[in-house]
C-alpha atoms as a PDB file:
ATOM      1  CA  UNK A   1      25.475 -13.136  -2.564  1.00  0.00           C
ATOM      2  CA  UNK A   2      23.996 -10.137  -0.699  1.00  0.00           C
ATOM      3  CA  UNK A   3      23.749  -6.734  -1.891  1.00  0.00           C
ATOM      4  CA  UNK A   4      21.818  -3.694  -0.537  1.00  0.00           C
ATOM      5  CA  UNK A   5      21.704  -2.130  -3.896  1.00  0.00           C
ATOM      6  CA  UNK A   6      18.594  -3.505  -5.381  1.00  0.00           C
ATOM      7  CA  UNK A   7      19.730  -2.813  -9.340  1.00  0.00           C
ATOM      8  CA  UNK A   8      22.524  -5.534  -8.633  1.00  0.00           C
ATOM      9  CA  UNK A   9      20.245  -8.180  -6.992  1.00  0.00           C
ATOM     10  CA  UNK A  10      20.250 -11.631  -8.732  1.00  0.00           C
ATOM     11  CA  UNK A  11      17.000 -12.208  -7.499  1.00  0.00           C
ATOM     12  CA  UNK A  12      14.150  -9.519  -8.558  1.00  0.00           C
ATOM     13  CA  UNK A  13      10.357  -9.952  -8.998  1.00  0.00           C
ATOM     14  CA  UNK A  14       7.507  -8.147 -10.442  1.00  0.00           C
ATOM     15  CA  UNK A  15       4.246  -8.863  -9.491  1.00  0.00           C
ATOM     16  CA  UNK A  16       0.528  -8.109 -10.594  1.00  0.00           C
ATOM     17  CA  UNK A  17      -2.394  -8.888  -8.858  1.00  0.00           C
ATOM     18  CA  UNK A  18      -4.807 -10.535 -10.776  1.00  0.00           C
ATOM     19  CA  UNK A  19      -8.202 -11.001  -8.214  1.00  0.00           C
ATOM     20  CA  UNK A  20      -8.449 -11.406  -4.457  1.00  0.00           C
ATOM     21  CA  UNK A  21     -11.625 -13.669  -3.939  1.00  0.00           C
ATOM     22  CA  UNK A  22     -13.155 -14.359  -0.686  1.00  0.00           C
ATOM     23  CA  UNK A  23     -15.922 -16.473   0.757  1.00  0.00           C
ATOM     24  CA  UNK A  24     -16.503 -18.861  -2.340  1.00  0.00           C
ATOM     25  CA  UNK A  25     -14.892 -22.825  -1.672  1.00  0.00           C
ATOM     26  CA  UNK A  26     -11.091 -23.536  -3.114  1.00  0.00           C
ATOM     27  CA  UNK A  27     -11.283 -23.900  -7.254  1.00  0.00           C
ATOM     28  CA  UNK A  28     -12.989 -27.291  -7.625  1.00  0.00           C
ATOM     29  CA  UNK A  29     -10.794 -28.473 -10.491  1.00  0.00           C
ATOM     30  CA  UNK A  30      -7.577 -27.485  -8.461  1.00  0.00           C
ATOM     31  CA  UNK A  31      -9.129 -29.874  -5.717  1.00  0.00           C
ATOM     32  CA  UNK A  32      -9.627 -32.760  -8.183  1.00  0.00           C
ATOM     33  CA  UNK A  33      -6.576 -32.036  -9.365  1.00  0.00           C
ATOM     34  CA  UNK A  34      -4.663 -32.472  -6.042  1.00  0.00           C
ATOM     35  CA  UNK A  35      -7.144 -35.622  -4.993  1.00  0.00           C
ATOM     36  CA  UNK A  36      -5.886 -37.313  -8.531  1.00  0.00           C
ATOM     37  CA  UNK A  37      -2.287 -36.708  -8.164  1.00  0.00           C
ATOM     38  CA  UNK A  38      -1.990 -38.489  -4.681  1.00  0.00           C
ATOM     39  CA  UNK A  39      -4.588 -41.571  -5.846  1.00  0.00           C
ATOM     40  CA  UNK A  40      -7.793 -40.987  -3.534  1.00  0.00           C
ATOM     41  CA  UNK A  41     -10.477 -38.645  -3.048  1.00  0.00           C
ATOM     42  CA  UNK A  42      -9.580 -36.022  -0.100  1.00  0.00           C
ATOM     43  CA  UNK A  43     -12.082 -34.220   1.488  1.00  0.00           C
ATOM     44  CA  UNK A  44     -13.643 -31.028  -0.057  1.00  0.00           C
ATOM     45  CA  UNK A  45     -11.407 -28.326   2.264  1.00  0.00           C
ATOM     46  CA  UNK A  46     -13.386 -25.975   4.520  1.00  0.00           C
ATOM     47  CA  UNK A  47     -11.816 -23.054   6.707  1.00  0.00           C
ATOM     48  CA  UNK A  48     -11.693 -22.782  10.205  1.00  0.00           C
ATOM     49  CA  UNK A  49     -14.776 -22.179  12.138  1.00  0.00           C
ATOM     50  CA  UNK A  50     -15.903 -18.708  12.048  1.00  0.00           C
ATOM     51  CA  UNK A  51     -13.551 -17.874   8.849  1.00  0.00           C
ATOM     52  CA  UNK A  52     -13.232 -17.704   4.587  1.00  0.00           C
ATOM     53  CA  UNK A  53     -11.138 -18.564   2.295  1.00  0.00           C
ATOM     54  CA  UNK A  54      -9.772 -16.101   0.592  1.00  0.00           C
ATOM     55  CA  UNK A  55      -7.461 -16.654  -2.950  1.00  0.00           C
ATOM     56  CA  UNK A  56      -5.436 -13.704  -4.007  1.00  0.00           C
ATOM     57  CA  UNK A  57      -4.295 -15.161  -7.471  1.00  0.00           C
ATOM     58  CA  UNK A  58      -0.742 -12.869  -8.506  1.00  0.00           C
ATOM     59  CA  UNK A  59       1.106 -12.672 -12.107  1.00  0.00           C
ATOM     60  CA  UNK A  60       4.896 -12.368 -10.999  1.00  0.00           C
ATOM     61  CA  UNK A  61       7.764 -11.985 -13.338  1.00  0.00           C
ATOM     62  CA  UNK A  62      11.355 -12.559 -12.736  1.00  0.00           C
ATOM     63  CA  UNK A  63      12.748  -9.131 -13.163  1.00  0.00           C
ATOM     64  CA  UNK A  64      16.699 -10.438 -11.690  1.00  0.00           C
ATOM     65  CA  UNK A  65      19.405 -11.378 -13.270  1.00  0.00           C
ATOM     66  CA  UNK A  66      19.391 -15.495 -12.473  1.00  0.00           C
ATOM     67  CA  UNK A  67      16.454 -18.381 -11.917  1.00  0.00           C
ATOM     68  CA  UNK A  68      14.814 -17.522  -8.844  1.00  0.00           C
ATOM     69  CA  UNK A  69      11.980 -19.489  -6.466  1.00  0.00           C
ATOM     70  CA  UNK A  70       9.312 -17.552  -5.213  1.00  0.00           C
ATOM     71  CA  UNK A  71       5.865 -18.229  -3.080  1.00  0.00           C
ATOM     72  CA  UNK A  72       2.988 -16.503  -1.360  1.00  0.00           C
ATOM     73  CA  UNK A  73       3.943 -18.356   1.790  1.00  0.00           C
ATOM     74  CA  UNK A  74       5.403 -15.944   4.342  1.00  0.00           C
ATOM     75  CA  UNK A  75       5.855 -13.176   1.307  1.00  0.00           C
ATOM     76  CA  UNK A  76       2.815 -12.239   1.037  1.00  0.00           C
ATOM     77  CA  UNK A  77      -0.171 -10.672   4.200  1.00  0.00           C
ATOM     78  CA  UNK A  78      -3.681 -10.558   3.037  1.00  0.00           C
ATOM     79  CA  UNK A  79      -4.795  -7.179   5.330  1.00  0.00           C
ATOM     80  CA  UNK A  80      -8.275  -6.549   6.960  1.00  0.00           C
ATOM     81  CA  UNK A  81      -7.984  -2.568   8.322  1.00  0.00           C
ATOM     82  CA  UNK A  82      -4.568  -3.450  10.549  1.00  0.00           C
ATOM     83  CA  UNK A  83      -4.721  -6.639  11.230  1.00  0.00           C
ATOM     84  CA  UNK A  84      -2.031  -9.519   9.205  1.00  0.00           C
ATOM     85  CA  UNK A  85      -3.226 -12.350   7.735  1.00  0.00           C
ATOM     86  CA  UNK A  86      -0.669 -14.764   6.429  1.00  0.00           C
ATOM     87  CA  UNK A  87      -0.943 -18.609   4.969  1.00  0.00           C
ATOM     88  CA  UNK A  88      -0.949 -20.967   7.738  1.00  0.00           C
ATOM     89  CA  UNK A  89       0.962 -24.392   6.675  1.00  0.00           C
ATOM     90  CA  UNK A  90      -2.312 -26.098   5.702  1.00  0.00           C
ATOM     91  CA  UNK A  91      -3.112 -22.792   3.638  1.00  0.00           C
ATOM     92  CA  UNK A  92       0.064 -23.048   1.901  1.00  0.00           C
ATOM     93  CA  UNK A  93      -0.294 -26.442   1.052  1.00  0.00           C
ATOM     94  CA  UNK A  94      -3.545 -25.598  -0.878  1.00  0.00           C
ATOM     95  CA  UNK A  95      -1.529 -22.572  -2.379  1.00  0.00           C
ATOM     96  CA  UNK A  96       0.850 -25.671  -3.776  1.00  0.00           C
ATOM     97  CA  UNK A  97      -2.238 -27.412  -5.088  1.00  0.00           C
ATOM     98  CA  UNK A  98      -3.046 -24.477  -7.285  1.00  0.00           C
ATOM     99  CA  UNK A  99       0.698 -24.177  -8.244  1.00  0.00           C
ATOM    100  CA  UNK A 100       0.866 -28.010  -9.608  1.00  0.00           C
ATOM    101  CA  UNK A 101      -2.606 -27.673 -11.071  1.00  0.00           C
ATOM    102  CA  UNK A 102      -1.337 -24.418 -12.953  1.00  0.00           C
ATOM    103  CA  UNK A 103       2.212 -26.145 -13.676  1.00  0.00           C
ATOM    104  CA  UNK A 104      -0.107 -29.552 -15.211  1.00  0.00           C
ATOM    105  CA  UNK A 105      -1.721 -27.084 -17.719  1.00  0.00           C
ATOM    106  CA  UNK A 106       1.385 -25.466 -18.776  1.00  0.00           C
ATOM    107  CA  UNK A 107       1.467 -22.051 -16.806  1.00  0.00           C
ATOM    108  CA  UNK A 108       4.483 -22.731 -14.482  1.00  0.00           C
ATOM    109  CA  UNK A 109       4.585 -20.554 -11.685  1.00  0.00           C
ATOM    110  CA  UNK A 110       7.773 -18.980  -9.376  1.00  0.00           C
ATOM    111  CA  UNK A 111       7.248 -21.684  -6.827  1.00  0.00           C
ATOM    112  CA  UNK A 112       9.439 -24.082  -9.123  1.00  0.00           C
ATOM    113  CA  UNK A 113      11.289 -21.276 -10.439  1.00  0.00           C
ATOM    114  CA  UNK A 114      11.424 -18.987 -13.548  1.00  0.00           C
ATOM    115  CA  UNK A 115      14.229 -17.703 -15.373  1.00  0.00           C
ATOM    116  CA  UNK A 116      14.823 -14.089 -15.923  1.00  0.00           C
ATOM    117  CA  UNK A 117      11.823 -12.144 -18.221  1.00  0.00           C
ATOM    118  CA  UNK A 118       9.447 -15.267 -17.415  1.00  0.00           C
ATOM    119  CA  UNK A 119       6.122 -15.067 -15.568  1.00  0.00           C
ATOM    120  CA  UNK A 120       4.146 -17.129 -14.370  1.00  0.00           C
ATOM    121  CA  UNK A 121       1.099 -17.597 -11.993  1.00  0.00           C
ATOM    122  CA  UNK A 122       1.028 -17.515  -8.281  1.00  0.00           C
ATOM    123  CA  UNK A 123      -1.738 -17.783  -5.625  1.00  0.00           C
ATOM    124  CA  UNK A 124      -1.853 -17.601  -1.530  1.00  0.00           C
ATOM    125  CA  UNK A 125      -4.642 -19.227   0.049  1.00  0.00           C
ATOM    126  CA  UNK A 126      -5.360 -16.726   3.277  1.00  0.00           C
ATOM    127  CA  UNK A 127      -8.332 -16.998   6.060  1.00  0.00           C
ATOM    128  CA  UNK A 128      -9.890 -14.467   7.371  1.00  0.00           C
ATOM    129  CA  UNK A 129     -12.745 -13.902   9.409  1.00  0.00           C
ATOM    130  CA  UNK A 130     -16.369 -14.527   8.015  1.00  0.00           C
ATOM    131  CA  UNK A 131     -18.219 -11.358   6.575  1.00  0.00           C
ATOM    132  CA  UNK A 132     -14.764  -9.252   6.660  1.00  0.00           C
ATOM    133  CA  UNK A 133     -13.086  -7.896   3.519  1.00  0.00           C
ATOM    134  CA  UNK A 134      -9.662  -7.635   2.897  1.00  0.00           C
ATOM    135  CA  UNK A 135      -8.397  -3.874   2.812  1.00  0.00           C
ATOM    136  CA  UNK A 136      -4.795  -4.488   0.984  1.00  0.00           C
ATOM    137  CA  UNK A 137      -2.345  -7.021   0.841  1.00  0.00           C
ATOM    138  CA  UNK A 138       1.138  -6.630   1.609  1.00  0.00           C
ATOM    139  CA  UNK A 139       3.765  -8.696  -1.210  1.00  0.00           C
ATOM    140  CA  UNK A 140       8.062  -8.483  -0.940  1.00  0.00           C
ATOM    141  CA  UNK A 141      10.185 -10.350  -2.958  1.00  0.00           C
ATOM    142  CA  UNK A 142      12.018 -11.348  -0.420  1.00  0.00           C
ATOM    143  CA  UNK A 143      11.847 -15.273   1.614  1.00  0.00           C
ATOM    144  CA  UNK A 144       9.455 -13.326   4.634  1.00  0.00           C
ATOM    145  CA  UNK A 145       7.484 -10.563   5.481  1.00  0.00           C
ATOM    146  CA  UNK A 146       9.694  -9.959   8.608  1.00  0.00           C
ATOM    147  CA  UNK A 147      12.754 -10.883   9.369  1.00  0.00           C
ATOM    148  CA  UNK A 148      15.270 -10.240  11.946  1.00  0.00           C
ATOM    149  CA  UNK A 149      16.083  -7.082  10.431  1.00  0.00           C
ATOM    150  CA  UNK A 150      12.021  -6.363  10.735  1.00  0.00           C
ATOM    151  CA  UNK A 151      10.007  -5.577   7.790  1.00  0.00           C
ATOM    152  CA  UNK A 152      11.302  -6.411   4.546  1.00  0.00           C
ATOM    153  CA  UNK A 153      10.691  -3.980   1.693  1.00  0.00           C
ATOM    154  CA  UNK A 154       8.082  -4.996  -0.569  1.00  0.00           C
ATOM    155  CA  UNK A 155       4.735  -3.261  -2.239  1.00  0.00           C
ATOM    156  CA  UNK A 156       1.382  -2.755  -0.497  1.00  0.00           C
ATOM    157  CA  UNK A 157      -1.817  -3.276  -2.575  1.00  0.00           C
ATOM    158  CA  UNK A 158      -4.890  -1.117  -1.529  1.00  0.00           C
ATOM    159  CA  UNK A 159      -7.593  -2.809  -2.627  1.00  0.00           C
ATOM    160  CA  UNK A 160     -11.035  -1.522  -3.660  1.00  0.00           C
END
């Protein structure tokens, strides 16, 4: 169902950032974590040449009216001045290792869905550009930041 009035959507979120943290290694334990749930040791991940990894870690409630799926990938832009940053498929499959890590210890996040009035954690995995620091980060609801009707609406962050 589609509706342009937002008060009769079915599918309504809330979020919070939580921390944006940049130039440190992915979360160790989320790493042994993934390596454990596929049955070998994978290789400690490192960004692209000449980048960081950033984590923006987000608290996002399901403020609609049904159970709704929601992820950083594509709905979410990690900004430096003007310039986008968005997961790239490898970065979103690390954002999925924090999501099952998270979901193992009880704190099930909108990437397997939430009901309506339930939160849980969510976090993007971003890279940007070695000795830069992100500026504000861009966050809709919606399934991408653009679509063929352009922007969608959504909620910039400034960050300090």
């Amino acid at each position: 169902m589609y509706s342009n009035d937002p008060a009769d959507d079915p599918d309504r979120w809330q979020f919070t950032v939580r921390s944006v943290t940049c130039g440190k290694p992915l979360d160790p334990a989320v790493m042994a974590h993934a390596a454990e749930s596929v049955g070998s040791p994978t290789p400690t991940p490192t960004p692209e040449t000449g980048k960081q990894f950033c984590v923006v870690a987000i608290d996002a409630l399901n403020a609609g009216k049904s159970e709704a799926v929601w992820n950083a990938d594509g709905s979410v832009s990690l900004n430096v001045g003007d310039t986008r940053y968005t997961p790239s498929s490898e970065d979103a499959d690390y954002a999925l290792d924090y999501a099952q890590y998270y979901a193992g210890k009880g704190q099930t996040g909108p990437t397997f869905g939430r009901n309506p009035g339930s939160r849980g954690p969510a976090h993007g995995v971003f890279q940007i550009p070695t000795g830069q620091q992100p500026t504000s980060i861009w966050v809709t609801s919606g399934p991408a930041i653009t679509t063929s009707d352009g922007v969608e609406p959504g909620y910039l962050v400034l960050l300090k």
